[in-house]
N, C-alpha and C. Protein backbone atom coordinates (compact mmCIF):
# COMPACT_ATOMS: atom_id res chain seq x y z
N UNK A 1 133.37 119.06 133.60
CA UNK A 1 132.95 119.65 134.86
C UNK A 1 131.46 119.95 134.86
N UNK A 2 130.76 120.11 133.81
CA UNK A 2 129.35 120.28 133.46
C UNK A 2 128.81 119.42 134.24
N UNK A 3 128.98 118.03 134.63
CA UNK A 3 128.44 117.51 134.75
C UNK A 3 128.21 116.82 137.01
N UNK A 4 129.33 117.39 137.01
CA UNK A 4 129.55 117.33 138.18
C UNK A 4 128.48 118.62 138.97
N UNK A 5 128.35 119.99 137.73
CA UNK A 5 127.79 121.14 138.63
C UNK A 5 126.48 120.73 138.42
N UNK A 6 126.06 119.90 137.44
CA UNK A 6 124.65 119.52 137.12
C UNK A 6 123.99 118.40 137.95
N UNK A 7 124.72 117.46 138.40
CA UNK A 7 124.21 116.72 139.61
C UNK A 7 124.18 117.41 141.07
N UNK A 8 125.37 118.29 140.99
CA UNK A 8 125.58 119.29 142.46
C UNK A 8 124.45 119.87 142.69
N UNK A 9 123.84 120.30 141.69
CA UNK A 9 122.49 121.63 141.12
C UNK A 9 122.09 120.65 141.77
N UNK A 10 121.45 119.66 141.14
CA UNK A 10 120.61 119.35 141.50
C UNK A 10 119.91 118.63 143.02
N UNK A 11 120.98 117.88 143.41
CA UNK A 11 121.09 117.53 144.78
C UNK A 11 120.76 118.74 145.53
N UNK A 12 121.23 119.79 145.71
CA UNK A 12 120.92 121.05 146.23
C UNK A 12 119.85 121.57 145.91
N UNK A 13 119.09 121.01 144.66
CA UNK A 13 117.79 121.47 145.11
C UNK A 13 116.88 120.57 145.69
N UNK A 14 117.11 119.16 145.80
CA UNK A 14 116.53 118.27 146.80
C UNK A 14 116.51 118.73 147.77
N UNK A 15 118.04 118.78 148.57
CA UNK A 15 118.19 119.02 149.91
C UNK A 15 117.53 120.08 150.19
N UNK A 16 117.06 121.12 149.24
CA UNK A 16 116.33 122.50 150.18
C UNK A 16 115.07 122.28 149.62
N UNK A 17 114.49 121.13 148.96
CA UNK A 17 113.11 121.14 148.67
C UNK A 17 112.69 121.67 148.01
N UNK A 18 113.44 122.29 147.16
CA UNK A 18 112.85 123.24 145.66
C UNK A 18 113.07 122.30 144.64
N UNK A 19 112.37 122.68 143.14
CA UNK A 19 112.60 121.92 141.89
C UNK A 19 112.88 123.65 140.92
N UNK A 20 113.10 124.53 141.50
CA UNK A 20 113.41 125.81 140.28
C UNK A 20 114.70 125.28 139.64
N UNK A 21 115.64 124.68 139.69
CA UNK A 21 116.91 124.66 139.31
C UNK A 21 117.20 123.23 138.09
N UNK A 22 116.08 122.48 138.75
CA UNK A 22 116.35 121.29 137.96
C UNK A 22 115.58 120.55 137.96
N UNK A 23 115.55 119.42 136.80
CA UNK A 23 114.12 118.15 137.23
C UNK A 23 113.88 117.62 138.74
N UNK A 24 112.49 117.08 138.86
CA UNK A 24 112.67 116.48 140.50
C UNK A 24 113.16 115.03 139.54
N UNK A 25 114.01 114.76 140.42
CA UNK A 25 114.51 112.75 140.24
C UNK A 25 113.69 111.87 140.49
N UNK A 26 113.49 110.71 139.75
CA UNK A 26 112.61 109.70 140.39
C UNK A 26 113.07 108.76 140.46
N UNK A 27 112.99 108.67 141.89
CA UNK A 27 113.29 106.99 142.73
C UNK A 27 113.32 105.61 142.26
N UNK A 28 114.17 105.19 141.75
CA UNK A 28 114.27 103.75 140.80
C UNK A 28 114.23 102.49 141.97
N UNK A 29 114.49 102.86 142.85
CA UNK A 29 114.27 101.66 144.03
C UNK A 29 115.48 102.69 145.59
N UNK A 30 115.48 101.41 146.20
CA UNK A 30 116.41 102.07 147.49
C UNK A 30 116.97 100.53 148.11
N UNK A 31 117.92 100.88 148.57
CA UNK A 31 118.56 99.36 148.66
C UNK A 31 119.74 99.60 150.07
N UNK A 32 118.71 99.02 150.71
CA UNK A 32 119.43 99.45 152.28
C UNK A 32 119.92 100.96 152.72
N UNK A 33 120.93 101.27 152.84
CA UNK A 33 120.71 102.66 153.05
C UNK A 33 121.26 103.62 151.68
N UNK A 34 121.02 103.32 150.49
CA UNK A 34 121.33 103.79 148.95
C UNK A 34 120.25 103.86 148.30
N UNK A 35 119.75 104.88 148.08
CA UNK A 35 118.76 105.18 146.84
C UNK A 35 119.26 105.43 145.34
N UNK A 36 118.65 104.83 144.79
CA UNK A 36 118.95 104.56 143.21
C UNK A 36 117.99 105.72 142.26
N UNK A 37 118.38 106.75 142.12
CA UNK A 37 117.89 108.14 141.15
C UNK A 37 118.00 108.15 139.86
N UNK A 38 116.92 108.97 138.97
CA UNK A 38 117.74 108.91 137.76
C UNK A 38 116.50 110.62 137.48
N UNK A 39 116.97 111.41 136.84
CA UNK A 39 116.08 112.55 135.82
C UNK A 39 116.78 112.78 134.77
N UNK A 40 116.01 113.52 134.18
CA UNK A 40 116.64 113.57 132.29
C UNK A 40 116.82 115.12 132.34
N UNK A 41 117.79 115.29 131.81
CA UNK A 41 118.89 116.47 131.40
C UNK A 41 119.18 116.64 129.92
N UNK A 42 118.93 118.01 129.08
CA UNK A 42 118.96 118.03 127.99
C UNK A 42 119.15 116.47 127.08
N UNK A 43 117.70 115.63 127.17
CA UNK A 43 117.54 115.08 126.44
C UNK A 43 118.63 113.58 126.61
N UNK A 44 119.31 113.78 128.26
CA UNK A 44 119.82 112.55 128.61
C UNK A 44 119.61 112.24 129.77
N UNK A 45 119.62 110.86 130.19
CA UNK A 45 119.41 110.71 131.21
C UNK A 45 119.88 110.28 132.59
N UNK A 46 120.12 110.97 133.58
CA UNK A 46 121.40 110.92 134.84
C UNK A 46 120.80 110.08 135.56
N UNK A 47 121.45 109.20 136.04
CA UNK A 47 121.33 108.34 136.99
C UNK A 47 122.25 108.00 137.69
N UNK A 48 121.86 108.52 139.42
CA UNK A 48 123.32 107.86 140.53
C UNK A 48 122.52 107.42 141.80
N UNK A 49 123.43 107.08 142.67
CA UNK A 49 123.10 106.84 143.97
C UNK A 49 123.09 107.84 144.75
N UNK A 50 122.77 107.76 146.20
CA UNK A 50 122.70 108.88 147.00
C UNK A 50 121.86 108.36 148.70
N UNK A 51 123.15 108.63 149.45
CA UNK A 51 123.02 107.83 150.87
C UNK A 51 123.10 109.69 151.84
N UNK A 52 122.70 109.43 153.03
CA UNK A 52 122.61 110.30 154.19
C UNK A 52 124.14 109.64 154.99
N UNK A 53 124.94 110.55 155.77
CA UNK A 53 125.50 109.83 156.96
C UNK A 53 124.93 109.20 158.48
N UNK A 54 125.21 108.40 159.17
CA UNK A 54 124.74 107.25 159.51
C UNK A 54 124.97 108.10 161.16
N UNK A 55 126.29 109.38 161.07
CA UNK A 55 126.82 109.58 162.13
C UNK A 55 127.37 110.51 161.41
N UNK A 56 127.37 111.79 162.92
CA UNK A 56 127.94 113.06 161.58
C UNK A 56 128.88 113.97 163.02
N UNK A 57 130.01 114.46 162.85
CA UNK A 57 130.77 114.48 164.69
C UNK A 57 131.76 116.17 163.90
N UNK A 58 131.56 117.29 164.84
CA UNK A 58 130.76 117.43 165.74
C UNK A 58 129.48 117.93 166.38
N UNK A 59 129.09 117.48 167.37
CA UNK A 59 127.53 117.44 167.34
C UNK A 59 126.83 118.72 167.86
N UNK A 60 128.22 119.57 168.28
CA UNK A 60 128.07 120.55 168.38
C UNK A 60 127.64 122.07 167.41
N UNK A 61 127.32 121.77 166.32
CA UNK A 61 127.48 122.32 165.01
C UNK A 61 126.48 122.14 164.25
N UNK A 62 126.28 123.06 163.39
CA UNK A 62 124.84 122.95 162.39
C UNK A 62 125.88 122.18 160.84
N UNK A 63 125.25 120.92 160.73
CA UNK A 63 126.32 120.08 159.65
C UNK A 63 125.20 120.45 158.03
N UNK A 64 123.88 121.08 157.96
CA UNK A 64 122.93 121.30 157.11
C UNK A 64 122.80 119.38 156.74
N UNK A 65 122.82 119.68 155.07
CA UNK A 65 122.53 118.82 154.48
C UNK A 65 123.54 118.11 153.93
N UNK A 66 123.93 116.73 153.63
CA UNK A 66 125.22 116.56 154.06
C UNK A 66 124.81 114.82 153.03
N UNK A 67 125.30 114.48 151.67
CA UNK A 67 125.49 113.95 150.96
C UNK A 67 126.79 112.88 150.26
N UNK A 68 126.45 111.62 150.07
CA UNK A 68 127.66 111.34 149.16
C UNK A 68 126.64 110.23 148.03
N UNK A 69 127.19 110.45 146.89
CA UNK A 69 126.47 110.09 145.55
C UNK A 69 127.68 110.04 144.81
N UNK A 70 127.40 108.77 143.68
CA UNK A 70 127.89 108.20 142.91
C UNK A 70 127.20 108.54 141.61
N UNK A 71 127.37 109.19 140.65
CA UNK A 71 126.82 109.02 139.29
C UNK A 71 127.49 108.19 138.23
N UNK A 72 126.93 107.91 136.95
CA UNK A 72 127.06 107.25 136.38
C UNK A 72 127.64 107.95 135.10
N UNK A 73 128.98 107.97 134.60
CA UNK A 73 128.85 108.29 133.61
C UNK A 73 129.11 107.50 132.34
N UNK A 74 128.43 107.82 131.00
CA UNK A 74 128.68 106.69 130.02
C UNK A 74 129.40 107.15 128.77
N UNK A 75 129.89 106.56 127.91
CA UNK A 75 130.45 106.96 126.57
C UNK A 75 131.71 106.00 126.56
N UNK A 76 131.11 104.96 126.26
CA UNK A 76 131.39 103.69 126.08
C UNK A 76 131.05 102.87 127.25
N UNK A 77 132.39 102.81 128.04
CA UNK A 77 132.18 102.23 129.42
C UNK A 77 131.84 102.51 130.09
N UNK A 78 130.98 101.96 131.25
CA UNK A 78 129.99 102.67 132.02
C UNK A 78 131.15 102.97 133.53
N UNK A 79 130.94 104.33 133.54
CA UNK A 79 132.03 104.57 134.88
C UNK A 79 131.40 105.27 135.76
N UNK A 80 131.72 105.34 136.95
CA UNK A 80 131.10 106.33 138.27
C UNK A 80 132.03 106.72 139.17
N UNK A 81 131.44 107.95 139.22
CA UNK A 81 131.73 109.23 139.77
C UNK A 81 131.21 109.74 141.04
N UNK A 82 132.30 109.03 142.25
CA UNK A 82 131.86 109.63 143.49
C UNK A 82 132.05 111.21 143.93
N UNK A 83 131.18 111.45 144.67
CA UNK A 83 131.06 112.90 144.96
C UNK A 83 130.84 112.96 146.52
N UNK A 84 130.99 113.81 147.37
CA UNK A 84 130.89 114.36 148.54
C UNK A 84 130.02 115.49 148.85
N UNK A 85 129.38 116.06 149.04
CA UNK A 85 128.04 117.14 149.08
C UNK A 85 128.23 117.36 150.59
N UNK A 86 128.50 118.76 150.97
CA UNK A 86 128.43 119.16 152.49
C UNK A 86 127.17 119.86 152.21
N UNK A 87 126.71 120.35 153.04
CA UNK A 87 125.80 120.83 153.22
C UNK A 87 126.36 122.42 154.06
N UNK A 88 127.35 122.69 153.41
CA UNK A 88 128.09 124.07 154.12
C UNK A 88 129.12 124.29 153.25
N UNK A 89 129.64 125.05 153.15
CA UNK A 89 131.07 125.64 151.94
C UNK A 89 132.69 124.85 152.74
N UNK A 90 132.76 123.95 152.04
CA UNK A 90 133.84 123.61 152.29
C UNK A 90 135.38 124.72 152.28
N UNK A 91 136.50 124.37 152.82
CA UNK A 91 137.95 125.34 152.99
C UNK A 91 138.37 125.54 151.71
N UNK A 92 138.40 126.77 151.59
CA UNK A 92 138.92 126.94 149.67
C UNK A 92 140.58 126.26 149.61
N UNK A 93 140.54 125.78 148.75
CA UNK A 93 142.18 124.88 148.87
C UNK A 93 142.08 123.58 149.82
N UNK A 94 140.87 123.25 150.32
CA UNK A 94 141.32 121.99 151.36
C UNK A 94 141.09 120.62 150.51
N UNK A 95 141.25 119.60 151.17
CA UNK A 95 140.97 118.12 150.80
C UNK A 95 140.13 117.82 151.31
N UNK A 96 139.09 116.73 150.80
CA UNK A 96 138.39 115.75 151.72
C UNK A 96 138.84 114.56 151.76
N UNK A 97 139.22 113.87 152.97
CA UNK A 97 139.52 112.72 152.98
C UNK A 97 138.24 111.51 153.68
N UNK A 98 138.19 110.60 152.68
CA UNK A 98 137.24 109.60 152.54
C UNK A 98 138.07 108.48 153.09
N UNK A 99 137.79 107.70 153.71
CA UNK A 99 138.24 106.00 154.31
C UNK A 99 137.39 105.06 154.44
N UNK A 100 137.63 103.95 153.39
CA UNK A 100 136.84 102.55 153.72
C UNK A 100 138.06 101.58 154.18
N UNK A 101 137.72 101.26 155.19
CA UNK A 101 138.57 100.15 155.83
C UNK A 101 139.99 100.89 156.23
N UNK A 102 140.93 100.23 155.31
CA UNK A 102 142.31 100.41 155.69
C UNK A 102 143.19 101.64 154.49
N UNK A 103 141.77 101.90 153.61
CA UNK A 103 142.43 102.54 152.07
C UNK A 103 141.60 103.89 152.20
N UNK A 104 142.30 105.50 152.16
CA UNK A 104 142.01 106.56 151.79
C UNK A 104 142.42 107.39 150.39
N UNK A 105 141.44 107.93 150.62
CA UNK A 105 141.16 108.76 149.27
C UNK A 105 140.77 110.09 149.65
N UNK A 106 141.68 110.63 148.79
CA UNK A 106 141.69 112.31 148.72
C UNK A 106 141.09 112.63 147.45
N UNK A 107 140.40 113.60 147.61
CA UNK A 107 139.21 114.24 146.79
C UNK A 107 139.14 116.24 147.08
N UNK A 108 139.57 116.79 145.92
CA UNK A 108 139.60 117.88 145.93
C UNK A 108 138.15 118.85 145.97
N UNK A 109 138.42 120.19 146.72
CA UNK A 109 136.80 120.78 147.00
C UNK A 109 136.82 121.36 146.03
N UNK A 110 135.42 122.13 145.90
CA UNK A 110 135.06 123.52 145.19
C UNK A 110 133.51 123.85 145.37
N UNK A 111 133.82 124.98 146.52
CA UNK A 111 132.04 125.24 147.07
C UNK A 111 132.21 124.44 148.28
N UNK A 112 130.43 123.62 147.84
CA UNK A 112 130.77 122.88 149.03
C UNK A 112 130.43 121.32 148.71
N UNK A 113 131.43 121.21 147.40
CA UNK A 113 131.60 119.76 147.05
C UNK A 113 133.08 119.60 146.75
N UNK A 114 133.19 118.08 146.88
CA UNK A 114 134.70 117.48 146.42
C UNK A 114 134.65 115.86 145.71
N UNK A 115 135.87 116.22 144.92
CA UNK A 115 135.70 114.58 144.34
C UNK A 115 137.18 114.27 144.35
N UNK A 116 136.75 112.90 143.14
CA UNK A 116 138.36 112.28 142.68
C UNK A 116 138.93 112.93 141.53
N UNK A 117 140.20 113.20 142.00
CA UNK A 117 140.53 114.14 140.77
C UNK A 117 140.68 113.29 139.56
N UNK A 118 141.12 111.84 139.00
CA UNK A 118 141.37 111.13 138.29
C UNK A 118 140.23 109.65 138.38
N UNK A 119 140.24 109.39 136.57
CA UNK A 119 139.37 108.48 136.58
C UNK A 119 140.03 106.99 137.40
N UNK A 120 140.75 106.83 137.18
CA UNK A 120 141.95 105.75 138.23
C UNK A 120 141.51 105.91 140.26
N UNK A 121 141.52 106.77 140.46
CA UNK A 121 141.10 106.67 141.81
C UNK A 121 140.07 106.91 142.10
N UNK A 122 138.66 107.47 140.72
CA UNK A 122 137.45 107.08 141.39
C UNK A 122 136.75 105.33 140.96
N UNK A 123 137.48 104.78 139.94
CA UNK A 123 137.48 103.25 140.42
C UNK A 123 137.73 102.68 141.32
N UNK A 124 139.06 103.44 141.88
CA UNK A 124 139.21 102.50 143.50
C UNK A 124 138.49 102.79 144.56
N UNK A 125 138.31 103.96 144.17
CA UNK A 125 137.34 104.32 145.53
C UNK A 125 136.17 103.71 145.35
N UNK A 126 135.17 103.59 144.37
CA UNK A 126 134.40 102.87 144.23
C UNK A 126 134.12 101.57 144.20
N UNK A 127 135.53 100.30 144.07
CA UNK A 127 135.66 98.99 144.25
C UNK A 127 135.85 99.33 145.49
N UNK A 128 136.56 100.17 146.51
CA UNK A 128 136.63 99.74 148.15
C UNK A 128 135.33 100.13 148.33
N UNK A 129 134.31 100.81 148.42
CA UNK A 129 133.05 100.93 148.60
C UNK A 129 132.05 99.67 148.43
N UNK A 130 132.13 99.20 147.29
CA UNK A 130 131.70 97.93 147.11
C UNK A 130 132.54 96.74 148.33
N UNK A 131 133.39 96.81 148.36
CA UNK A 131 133.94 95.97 149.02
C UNK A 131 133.86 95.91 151.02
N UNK A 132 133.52 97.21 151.17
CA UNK A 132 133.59 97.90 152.36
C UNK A 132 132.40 97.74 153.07
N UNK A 133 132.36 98.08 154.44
CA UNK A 133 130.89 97.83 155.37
C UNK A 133 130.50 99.43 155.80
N UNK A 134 131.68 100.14 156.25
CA UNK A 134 131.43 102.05 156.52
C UNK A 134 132.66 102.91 155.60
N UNK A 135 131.96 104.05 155.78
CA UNK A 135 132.83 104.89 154.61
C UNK A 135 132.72 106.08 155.79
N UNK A 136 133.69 106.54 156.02
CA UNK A 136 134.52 107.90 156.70
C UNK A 136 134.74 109.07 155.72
N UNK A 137 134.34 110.59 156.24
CA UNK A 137 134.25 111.24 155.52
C UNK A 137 134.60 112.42 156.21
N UNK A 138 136.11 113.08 155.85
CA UNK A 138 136.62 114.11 157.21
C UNK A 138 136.65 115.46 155.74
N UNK A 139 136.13 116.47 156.30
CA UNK A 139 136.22 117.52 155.36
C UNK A 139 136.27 118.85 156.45
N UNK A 140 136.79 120.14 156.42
CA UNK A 140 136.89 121.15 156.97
C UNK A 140 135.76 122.43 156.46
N UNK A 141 135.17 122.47 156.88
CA UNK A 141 134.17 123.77 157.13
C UNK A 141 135.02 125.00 156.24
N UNK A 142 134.36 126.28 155.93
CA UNK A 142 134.99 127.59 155.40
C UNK A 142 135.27 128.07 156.90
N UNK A 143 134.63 127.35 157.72
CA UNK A 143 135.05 128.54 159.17
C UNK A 143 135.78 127.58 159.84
N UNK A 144 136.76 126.76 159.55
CA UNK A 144 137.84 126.04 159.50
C UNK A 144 137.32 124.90 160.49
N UNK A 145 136.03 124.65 161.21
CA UNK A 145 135.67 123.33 161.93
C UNK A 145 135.94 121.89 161.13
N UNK A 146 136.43 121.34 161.39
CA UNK A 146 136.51 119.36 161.15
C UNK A 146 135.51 118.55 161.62
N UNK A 147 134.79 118.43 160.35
CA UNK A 147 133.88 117.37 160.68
C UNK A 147 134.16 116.07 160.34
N UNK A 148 132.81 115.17 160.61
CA UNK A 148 133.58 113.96 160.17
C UNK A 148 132.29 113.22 160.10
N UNK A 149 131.87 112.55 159.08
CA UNK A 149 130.54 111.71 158.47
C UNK A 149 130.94 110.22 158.33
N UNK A 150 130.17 109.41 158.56
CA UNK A 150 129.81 107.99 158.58
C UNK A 150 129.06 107.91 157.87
N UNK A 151 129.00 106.95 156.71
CA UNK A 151 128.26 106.14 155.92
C UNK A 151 127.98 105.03 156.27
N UNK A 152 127.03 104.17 155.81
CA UNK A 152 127.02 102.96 156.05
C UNK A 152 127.34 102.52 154.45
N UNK A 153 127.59 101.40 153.79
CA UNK A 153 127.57 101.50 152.58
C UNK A 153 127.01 99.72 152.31
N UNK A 154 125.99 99.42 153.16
CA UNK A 154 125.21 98.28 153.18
C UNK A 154 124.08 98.51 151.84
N UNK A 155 124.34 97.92 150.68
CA UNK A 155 122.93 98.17 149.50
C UNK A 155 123.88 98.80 148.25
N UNK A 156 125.25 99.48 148.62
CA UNK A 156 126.15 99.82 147.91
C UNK A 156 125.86 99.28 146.31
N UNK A 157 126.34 98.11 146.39
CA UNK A 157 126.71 97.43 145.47
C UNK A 157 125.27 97.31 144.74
N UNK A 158 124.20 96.48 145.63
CA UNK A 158 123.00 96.66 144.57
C UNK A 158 122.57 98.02 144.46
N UNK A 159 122.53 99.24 144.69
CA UNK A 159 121.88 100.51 143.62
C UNK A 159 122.65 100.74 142.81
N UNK A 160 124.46 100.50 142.83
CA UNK A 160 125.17 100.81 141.83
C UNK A 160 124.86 99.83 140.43
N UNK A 161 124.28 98.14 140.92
CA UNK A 161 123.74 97.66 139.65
C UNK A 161 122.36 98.01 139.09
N UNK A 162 122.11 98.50 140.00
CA UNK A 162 120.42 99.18 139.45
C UNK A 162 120.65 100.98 138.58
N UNK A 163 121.51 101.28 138.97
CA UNK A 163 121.80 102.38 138.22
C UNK A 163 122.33 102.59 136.99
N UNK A 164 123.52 101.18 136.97
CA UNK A 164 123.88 101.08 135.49
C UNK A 164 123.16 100.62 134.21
N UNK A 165 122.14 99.81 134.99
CA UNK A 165 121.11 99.32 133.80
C UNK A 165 120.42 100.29 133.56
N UNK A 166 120.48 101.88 134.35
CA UNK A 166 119.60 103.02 133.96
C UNK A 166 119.93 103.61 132.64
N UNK A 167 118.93 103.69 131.88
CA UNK A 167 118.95 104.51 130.44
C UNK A 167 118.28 105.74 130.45
């Protein structure tokens, strides 16, 4: 879980424009609408992706800063780890549900992030991503509103190969 609060950290201090919390990241390229990141963390070095939504509903509502990133993790095989980043405290106990195409994925909160609970369904979620053109992203507010985010996931596939060759 270290490692999930250590990319969270840090994204959160992008999104509010501070560096007190953690290294600033530097930009390894950007590849349609996916930027390819990497900073070094006790002496290792993190590297993921990280896209904006394309479309964010409803528009009635302050949505803040509002994230989905893939990191990389290694120790042996190189695997990745999608994540969801609201930019508001997600429903304590709720789900986020993610959809590419015709296949959803449930991803548990805490704060105001959620993932895959198992390494098995963040491969699939990550081969339908690769495979996919938009990614849907329905999560509930702490003050119980339903939102709902659009990705585009055009460049997908190339920052995720630009990230794994990251050392």
């Amino acid at each position: 879980m270290f490692g999930k609060t250590s990319v969270a950290t840090l994204i959160l201090t992008i999104g509010m424009g501070g560096t007190a919390l953690a290294q600033t990241p530097a930009k390894l390229d950007q590849f349609d609408y996916w930027g390819a990141y990497s900073y070094k963390a006790n002496n290792n070095t993190v590297c993921y992706v990280l896209s904006t939504p394309t479309a964010q509903a409803p528009s009635t509502v302050s949505h803040g800063d509002n994230f989905f990133l893939v990191s990389k993790r290694t120790g042996g095989v190189v695997t990745f780890e999608p994540q969801f980043m609201a930019g508001y405290n997600l429903r304590d106990g709720s789900q986020v549900t993610v959809s590419v195409g015709d296949k959803n994925f449930s991803l548990f909160t805490r704060g105001s992030s959620a993932w895959v609970d198992t390494a098995q369904g963040e491969a699939n979620l990550v081969a339908a991503m690769k495979a996919g053109s938009t990614m849907t992203v329905k999560a509930v507010s702490g003050r119980g509103t339903n939102t709902s985010y659009t990705y585009s996931l055009k460049g997908i596939s190339s920052a995720l190969n630009a990230v794994q060759k990251c050392k």
